[in-house]
C-alpha atoms as a PDB file:
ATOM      1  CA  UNK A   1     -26.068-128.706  10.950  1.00  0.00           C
ATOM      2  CA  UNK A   2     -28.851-129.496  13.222  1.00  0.00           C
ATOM      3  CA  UNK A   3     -28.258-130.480  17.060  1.00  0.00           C
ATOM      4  CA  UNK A   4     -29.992-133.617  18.166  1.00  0.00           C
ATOM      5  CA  UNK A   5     -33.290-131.991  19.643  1.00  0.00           C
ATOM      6  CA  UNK A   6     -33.737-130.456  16.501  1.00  0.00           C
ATOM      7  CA  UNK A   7     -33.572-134.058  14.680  1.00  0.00           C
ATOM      8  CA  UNK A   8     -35.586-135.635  17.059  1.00  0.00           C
ATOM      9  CA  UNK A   9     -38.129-132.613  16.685  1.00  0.00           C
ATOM     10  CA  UNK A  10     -38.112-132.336  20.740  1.00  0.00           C
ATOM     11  CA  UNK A  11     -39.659-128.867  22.206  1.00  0.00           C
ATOM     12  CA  UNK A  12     -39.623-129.486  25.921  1.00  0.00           C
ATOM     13  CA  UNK A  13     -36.256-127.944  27.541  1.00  0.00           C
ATOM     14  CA  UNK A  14     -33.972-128.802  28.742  1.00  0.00           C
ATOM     15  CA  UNK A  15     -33.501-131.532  26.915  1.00  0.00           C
ATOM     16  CA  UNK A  16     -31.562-134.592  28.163  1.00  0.00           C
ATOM     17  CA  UNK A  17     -30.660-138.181  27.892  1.00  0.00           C
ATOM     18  CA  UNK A  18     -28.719-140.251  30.645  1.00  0.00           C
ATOM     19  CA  UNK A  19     -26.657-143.627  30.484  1.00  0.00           C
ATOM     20  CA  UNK A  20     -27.682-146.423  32.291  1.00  0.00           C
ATOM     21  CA  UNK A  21     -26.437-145.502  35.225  1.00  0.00           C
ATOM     22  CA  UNK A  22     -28.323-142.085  35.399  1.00  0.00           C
ATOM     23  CA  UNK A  23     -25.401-139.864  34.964  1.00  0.00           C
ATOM     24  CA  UNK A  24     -26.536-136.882  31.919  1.00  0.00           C
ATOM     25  CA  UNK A  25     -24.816-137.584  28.679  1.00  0.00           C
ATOM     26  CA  UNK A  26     -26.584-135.262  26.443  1.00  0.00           C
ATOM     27  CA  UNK A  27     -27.900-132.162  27.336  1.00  0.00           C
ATOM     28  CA  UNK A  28     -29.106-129.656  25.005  1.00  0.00           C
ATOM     29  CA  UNK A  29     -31.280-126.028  25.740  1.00  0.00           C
ATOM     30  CA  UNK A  30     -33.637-124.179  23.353  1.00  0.00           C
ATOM     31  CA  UNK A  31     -30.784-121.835  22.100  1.00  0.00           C
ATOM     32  CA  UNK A  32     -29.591-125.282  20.583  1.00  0.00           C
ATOM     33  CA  UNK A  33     -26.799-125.202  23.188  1.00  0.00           C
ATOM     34  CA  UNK A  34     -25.309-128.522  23.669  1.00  0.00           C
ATOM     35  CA  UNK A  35     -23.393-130.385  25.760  1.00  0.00           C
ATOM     36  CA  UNK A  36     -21.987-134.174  25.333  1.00  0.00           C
ATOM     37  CA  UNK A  37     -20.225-136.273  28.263  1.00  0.00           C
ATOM     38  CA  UNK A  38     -18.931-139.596  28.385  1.00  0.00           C
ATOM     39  CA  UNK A  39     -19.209-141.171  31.601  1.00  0.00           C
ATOM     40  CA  UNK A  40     -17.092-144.375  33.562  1.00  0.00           C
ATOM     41  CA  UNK A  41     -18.716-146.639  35.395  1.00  0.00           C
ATOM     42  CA  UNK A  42     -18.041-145.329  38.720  1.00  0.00           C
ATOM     43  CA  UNK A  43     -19.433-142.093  37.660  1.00  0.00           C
ATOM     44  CA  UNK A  44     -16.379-140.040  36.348  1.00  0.00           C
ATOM     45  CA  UNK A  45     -16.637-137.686  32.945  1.00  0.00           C
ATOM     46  CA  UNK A  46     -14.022-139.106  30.858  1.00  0.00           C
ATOM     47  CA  UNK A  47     -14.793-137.105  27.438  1.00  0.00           C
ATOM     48  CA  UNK A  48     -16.657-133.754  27.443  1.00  0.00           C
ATOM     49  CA  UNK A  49     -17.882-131.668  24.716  1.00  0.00           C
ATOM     50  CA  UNK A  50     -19.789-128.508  24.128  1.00  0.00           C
ATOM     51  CA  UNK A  51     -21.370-126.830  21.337  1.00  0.00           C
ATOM     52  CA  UNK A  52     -19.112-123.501  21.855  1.00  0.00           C
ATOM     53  CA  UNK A  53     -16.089-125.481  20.846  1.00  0.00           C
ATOM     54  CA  UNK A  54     -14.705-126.538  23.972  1.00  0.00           C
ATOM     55  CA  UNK A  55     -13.737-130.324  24.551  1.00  0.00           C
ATOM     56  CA  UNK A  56     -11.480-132.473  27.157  1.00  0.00           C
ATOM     57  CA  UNK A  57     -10.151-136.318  27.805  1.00  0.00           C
ATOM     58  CA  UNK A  58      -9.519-137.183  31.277  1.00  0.00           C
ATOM     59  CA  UNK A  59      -7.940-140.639  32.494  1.00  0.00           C
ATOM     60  CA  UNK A  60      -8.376-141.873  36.126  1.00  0.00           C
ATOM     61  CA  UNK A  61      -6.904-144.501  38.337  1.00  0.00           C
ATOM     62  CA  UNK A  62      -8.451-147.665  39.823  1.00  0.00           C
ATOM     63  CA  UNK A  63      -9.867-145.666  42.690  1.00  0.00           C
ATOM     64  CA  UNK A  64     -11.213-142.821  40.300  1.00  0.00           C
ATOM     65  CA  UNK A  65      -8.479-139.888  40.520  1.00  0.00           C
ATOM     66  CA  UNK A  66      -7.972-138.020  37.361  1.00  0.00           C
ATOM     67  CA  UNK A  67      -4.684-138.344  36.369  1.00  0.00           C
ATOM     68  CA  UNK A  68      -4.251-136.717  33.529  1.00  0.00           C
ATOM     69  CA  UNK A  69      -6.384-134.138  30.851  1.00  0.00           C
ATOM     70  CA  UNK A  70      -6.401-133.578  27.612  1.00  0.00           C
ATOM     71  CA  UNK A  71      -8.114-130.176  26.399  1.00  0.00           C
ATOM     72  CA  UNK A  72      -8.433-129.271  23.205  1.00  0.00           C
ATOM     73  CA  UNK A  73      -6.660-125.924  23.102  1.00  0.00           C
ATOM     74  CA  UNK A  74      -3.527-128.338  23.501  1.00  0.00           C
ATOM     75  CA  UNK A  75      -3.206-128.319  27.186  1.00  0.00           C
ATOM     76  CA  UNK A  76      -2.469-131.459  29.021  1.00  0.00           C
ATOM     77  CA  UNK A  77      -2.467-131.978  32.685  1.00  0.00           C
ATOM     78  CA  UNK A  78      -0.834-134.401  34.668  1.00  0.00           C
ATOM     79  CA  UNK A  79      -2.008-135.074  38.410  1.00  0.00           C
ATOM     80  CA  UNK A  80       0.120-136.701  41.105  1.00  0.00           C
ATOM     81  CA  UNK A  81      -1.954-138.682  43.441  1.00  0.00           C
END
């Protein structure tokens, strides 16, 4: 499977691509390394994803504290604010 870069036929590294709010959602290096993030609007990572396999889900409160995770080695943790 090809990454993205190698879709889009990109050869300047690092390559990345940013939400609207400028936060990186994409990045991606010339080993075809890769990571994905989605971002809140107030700036926190809520999903994250790399290309070695490793991947979380994190929910926050109104005033942005993570309050829980959700990796995908079947961890979870719970934060008390």
């Amino acid at each position: 499977m090809k990454t993205k870069a190698q879709e889009l036929g990109i050869t300047d590294f690092p390559y990345e691509e940013y939400d609207d709010n400028g936060n990186v959602t994409y990045w991606e290096n010339s080993r075809g390394d890769w990571e994905l993030s989605v971002v809140n609007d107030i700036g926190n990572v809520t999903y994250y994803e790399s290309s070695g396999g490793y991947s979380w889900n994190s929910k926050f409160d109104n005033d942005g504290n993570e309050i829980y995770c959700d990796y995908n080695d079947g961890t979870k943790e719970y934060y008390i604010i």
